[in-house]
N, C-alpha and C. Protein backbone atom coordinates (compact mmCIF):
# COMPACT_ATOMS: atom_id res chain seq x y z
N UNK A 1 46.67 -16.22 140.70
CA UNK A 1 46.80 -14.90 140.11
C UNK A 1 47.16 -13.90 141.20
N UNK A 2 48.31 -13.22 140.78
CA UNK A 2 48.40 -12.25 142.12
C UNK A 2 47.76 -10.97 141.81
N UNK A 3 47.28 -10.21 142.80
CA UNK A 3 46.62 -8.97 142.60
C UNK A 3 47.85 -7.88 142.80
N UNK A 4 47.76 -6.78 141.42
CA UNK A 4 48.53 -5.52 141.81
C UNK A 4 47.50 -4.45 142.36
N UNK A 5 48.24 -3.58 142.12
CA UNK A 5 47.52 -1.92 141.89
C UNK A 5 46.78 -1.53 140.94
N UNK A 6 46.94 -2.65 140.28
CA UNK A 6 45.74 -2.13 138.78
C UNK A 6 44.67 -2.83 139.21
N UNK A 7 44.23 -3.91 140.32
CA UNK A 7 43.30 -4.36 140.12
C UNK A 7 42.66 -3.95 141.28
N UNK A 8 40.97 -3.89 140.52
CA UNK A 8 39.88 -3.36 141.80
C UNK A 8 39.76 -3.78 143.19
N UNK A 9 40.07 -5.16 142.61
CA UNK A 9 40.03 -5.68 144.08
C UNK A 9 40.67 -5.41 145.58
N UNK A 10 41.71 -4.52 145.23
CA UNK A 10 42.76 -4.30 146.44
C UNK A 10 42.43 -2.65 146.61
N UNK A 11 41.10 -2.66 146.28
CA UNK A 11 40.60 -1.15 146.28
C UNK A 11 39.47 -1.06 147.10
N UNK A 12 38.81 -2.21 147.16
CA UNK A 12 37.61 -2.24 147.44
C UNK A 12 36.97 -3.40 148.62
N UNK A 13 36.02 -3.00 149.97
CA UNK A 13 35.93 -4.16 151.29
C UNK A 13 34.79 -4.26 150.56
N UNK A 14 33.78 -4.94 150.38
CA UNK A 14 32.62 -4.92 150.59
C UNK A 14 31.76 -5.17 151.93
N UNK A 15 30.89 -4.67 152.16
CA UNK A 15 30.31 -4.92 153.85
C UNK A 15 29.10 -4.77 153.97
N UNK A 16 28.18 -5.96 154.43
CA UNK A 16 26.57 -6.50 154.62
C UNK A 16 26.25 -5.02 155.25
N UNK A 17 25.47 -4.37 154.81
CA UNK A 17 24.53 -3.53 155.16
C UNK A 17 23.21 -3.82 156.38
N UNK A 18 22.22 -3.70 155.68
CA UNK A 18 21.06 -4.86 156.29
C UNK A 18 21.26 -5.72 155.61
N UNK A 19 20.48 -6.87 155.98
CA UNK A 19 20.51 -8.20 155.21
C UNK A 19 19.31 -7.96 154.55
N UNK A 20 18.96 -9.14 153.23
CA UNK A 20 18.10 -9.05 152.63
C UNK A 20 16.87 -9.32 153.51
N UNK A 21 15.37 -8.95 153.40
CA UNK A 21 14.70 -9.09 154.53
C UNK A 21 13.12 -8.62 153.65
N UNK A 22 12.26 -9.63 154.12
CA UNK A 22 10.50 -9.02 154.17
C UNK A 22 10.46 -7.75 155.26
N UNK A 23 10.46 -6.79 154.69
CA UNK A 23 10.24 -5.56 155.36
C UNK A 23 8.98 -4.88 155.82
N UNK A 24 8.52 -4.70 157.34
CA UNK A 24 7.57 -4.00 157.02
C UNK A 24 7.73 -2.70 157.71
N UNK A 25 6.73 -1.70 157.14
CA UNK A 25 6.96 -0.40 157.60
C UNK A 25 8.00 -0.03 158.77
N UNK A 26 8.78 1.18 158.59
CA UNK A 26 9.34 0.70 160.31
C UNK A 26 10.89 1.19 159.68
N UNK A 27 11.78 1.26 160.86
CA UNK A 27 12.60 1.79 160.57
C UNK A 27 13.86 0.31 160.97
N UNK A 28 15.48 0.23 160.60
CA UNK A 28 15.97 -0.57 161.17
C UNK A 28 17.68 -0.32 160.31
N UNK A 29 18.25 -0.70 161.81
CA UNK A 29 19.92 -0.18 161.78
C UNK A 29 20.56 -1.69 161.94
N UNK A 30 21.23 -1.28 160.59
CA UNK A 30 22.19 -2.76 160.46
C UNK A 30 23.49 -2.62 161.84
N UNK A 31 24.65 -3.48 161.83
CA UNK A 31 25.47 -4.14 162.68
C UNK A 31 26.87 -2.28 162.17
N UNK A 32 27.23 -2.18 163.17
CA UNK A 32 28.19 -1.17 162.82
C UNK A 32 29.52 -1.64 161.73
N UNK A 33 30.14 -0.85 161.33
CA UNK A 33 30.92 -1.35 160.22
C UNK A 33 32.45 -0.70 160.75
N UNK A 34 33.62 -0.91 160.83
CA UNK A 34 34.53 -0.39 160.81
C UNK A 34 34.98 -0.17 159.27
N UNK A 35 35.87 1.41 159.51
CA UNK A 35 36.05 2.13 158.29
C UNK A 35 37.59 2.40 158.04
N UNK A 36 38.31 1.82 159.46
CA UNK A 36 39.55 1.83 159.38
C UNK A 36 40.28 1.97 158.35
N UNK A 37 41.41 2.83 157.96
CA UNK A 37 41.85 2.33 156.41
C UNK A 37 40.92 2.56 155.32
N UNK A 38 39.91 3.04 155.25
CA UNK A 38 39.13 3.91 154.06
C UNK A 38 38.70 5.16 153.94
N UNK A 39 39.05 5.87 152.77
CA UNK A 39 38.29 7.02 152.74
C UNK A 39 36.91 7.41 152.04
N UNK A 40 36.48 6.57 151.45
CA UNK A 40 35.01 6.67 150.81
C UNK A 40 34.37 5.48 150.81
N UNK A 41 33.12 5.44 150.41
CA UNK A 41 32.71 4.23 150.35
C UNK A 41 31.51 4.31 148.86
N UNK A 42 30.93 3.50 149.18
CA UNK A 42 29.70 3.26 147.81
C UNK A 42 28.19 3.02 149.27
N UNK A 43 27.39 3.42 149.15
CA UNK A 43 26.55 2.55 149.63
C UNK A 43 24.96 2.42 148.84
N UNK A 44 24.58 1.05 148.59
CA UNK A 44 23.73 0.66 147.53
C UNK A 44 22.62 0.03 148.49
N UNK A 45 21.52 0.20 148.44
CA UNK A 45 19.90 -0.45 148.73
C UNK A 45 19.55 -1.15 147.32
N UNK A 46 18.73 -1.90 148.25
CA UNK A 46 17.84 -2.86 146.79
C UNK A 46 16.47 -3.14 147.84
N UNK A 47 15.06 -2.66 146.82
CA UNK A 47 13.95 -3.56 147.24
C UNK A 47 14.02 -4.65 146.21
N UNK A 48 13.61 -5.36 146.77
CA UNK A 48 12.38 -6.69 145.72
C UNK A 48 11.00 -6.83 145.82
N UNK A 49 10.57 -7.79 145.63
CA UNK A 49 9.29 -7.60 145.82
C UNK A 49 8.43 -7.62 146.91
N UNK A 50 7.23 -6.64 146.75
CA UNK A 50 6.31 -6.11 147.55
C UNK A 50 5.42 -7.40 147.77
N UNK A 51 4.97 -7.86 149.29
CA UNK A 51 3.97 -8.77 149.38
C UNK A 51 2.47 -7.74 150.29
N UNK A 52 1.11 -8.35 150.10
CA UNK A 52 0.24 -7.33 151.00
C UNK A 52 -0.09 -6.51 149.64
N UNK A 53 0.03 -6.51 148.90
CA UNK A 53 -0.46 -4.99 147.63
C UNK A 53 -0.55 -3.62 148.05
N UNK A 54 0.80 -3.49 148.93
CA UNK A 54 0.55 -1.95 149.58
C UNK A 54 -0.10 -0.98 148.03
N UNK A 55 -0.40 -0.17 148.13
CA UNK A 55 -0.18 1.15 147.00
C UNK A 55 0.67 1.99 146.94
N UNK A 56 1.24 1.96 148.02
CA UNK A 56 2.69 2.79 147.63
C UNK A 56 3.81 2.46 148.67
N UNK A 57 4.95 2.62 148.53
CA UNK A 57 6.25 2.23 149.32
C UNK A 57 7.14 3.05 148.79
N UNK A 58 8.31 3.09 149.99
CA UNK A 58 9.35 3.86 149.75
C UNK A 58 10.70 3.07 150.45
N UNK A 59 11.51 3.12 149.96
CA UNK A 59 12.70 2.40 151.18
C UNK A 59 14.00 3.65 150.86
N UNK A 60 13.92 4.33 152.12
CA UNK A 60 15.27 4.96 152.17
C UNK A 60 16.26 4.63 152.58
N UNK A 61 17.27 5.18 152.46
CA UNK A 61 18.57 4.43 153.22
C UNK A 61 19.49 5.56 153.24
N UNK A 62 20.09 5.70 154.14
CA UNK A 62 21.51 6.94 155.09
C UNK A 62 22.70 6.00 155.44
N UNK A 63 23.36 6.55 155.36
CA UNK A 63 24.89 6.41 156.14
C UNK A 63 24.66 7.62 157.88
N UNK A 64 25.16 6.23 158.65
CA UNK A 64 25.12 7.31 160.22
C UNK A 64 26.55 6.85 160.36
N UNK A 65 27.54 7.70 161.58
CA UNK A 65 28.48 7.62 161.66
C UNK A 65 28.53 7.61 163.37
N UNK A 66 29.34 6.73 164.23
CA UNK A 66 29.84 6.57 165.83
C UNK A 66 31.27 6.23 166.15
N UNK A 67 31.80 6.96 167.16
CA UNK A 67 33.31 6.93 167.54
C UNK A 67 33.73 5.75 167.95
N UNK A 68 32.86 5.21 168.62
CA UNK A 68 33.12 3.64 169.15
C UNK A 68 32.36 2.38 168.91
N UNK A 69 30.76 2.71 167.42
CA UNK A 69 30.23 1.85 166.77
C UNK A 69 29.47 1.02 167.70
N UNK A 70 28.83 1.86 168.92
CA UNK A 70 27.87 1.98 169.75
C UNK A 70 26.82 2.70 170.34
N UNK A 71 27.46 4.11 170.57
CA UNK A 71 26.53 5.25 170.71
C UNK A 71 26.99 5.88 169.98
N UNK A 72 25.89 7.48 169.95
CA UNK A 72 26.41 8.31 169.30
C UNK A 72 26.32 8.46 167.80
N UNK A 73 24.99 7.93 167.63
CA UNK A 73 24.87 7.67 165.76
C UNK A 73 24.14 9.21 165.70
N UNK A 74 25.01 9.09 164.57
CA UNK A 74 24.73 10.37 163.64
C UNK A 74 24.55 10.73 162.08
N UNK A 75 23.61 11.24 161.22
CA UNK A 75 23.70 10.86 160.17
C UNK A 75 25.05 11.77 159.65
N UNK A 76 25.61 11.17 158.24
CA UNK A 76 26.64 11.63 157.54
C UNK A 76 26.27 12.98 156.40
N UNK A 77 26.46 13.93 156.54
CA UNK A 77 25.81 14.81 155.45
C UNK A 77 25.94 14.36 154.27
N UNK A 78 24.91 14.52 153.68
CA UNK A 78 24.66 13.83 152.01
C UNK A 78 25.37 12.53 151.80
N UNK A 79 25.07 11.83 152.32
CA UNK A 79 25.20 10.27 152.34
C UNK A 79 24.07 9.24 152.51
N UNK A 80 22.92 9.76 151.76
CA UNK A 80 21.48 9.20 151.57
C UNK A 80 21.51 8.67 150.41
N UNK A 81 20.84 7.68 149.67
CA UNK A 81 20.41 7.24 148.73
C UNK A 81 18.93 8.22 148.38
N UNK A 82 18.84 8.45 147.11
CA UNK A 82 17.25 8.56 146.93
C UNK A 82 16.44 7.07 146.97
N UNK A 83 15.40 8.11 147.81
CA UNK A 83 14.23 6.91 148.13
C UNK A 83 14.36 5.96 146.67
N UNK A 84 14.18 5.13 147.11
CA UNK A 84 13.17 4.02 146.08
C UNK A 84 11.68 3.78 146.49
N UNK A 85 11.01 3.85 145.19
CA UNK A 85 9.20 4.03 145.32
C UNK A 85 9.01 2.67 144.76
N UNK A 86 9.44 1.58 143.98
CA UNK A 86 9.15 0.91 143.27
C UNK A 86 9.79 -0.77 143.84
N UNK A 87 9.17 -1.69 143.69
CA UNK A 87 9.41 -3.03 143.81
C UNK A 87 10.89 -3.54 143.04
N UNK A 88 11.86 -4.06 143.15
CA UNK A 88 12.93 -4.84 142.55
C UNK A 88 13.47 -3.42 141.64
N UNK A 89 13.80 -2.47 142.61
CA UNK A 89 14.51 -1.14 142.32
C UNK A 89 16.10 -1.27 142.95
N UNK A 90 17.31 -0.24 142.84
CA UNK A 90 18.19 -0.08 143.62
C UNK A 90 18.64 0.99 143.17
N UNK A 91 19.38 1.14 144.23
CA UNK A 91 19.95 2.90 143.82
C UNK A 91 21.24 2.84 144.58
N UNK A 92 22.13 4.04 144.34
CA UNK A 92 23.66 4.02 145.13
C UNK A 92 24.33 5.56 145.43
N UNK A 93 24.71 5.71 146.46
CA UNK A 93 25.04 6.97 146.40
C UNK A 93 26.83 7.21 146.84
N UNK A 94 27.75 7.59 145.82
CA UNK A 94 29.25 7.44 146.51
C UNK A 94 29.13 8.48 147.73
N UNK A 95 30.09 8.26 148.43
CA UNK A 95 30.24 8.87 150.08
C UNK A 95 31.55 9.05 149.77
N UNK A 96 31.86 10.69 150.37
CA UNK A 96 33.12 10.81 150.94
C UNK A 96 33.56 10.73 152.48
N UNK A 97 34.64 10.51 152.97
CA UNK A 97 34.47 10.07 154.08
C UNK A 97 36.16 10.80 155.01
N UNK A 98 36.72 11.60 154.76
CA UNK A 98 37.80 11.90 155.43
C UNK A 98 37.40 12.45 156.76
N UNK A 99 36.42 13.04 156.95
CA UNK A 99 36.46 13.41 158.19
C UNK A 99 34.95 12.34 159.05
N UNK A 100 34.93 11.37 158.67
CA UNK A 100 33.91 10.26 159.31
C UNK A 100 34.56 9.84 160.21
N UNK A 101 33.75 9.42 161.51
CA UNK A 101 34.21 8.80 162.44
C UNK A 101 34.33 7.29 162.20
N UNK A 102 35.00 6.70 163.01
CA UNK A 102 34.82 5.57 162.08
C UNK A 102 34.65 4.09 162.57
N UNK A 103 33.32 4.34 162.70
CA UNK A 103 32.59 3.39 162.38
C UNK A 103 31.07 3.81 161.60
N UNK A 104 30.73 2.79 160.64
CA UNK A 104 29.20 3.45 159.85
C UNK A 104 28.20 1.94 160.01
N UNK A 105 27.02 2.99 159.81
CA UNK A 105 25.96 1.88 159.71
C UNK A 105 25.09 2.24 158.50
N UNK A 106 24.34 1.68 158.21
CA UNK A 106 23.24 1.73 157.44
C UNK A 106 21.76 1.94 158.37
N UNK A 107 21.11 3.31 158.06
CA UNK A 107 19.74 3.34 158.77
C UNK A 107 18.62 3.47 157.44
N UNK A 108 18.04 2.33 157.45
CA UNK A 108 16.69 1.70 156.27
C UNK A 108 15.68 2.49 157.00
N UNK A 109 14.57 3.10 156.21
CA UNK A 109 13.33 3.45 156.57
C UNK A 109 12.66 2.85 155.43
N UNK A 110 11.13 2.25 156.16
CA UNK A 110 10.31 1.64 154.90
C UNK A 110 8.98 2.41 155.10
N UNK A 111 8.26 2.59 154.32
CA UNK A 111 7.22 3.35 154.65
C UNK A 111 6.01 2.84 153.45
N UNK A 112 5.14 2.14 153.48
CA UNK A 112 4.47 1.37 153.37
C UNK A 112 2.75 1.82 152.91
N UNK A 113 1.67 2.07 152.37
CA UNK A 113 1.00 2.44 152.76
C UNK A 113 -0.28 1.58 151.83
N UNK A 114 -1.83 1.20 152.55
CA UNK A 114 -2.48 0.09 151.81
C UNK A 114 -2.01 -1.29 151.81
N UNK A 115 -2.91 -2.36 151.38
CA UNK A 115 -2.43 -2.97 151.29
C UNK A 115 -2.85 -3.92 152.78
N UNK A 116 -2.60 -5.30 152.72
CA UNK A 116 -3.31 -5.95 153.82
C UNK A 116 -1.77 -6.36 154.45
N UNK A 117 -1.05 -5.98 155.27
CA UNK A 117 -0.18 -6.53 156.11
C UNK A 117 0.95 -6.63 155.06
N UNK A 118 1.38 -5.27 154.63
CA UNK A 118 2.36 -5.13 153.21
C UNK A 118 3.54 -5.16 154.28
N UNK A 119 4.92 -6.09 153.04
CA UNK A 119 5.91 -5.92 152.92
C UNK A 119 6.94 -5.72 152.26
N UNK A 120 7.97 -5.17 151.97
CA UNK A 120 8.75 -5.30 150.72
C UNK A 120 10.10 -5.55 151.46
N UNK A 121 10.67 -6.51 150.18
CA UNK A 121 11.90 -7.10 150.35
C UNK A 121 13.04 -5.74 150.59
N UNK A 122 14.02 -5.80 151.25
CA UNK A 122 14.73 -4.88 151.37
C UNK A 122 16.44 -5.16 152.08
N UNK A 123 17.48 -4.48 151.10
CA UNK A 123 18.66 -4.57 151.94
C UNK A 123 19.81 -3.91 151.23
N UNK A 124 20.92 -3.43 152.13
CA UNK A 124 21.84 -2.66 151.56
C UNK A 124 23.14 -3.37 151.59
N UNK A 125 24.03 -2.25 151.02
CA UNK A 125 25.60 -2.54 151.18
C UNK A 125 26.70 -1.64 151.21
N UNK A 126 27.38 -1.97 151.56
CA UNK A 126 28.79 -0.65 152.38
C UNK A 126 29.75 -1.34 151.12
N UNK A 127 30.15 -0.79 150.28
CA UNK A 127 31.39 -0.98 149.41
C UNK A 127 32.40 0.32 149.93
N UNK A 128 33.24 -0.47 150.67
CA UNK A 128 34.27 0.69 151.36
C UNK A 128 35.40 0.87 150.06
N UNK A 129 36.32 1.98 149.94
CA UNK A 129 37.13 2.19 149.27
C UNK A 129 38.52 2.70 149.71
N UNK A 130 39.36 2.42 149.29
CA UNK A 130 40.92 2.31 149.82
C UNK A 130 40.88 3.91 149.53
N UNK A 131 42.22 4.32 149.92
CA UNK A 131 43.00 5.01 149.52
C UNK A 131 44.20 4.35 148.76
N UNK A 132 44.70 3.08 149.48
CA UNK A 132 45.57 2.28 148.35
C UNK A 132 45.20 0.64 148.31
N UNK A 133 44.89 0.11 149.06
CA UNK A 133 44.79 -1.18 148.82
C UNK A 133 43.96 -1.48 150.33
N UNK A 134 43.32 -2.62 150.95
CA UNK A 134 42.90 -3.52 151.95
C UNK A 134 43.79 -3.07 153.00
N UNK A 135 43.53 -2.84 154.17
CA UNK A 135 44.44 -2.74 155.50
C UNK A 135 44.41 -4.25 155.58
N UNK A 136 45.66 -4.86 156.08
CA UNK A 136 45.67 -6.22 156.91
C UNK A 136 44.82 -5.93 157.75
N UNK A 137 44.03 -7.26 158.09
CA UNK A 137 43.23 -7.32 159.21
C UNK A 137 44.07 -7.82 160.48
């Protein structure tokens, strides 16, 4: 099947965020992402389930942005997800991105509280978006 312009696929990178993971409290920055060739993106978190019976949890998640996808992280204005409070939740927030530097990461905060040595499952994703189709790699 060949792909045109009508189809999503030549619209859209997808890119590992954090990986899925037993999370505990604590903060943690996925692998930098190149953005080459996109102007927006999607970026989506998911918890699963809570182990430990904390009483309450939160997992946030940001878009940060670096010139050379080493130093220099910075968060992206309004490119946060709302927290998630709840076990086997997800949430997504679209990003615009023309003036991003370009490279992005994902920065997870978990925040945890009760509970005997609580963790919750946790991980995101970078759905980058064309302006017209996939750059050759």
């Amino acid at each position: 099947m060949n792909a045109n312009s009508t189809d999503a696929g030549v619209l859209i990178a997808p890119r590992s965020g954090n990986v899925p993971a037993a999370v505990a409290a604590g903060t943690r920055n996925s692998a930098a992402v190149d953005r080459l060739g996109f102007d927006s993106c999607v970026l989506a978190a998911q918890t699963g389930a809570a182990s430990g019976a904390p009483t309450t949890l939160t997992l946030a998640a940001k878009l940060q942005e670096s010139a050379d996808g080493a130093t220099g992280w910075a968060d992206i204005a309004d490119a946060a997800i709302d927290p998630l409070t709840a076990a086997n939740g997800i949430a997504r927030i679209n990003v615009r991105l023309p003036t991003a530097k370009r490279y992005l990461r994902v920065a997870e905060t978990v925040s945890l509280t009760g509970g005997s040595s609580p963790t919750i499952g946790a991980s995101s994703t970078i759905v980058l978006c064309g302006p017209d189709e996939i750059p050759a790699v």
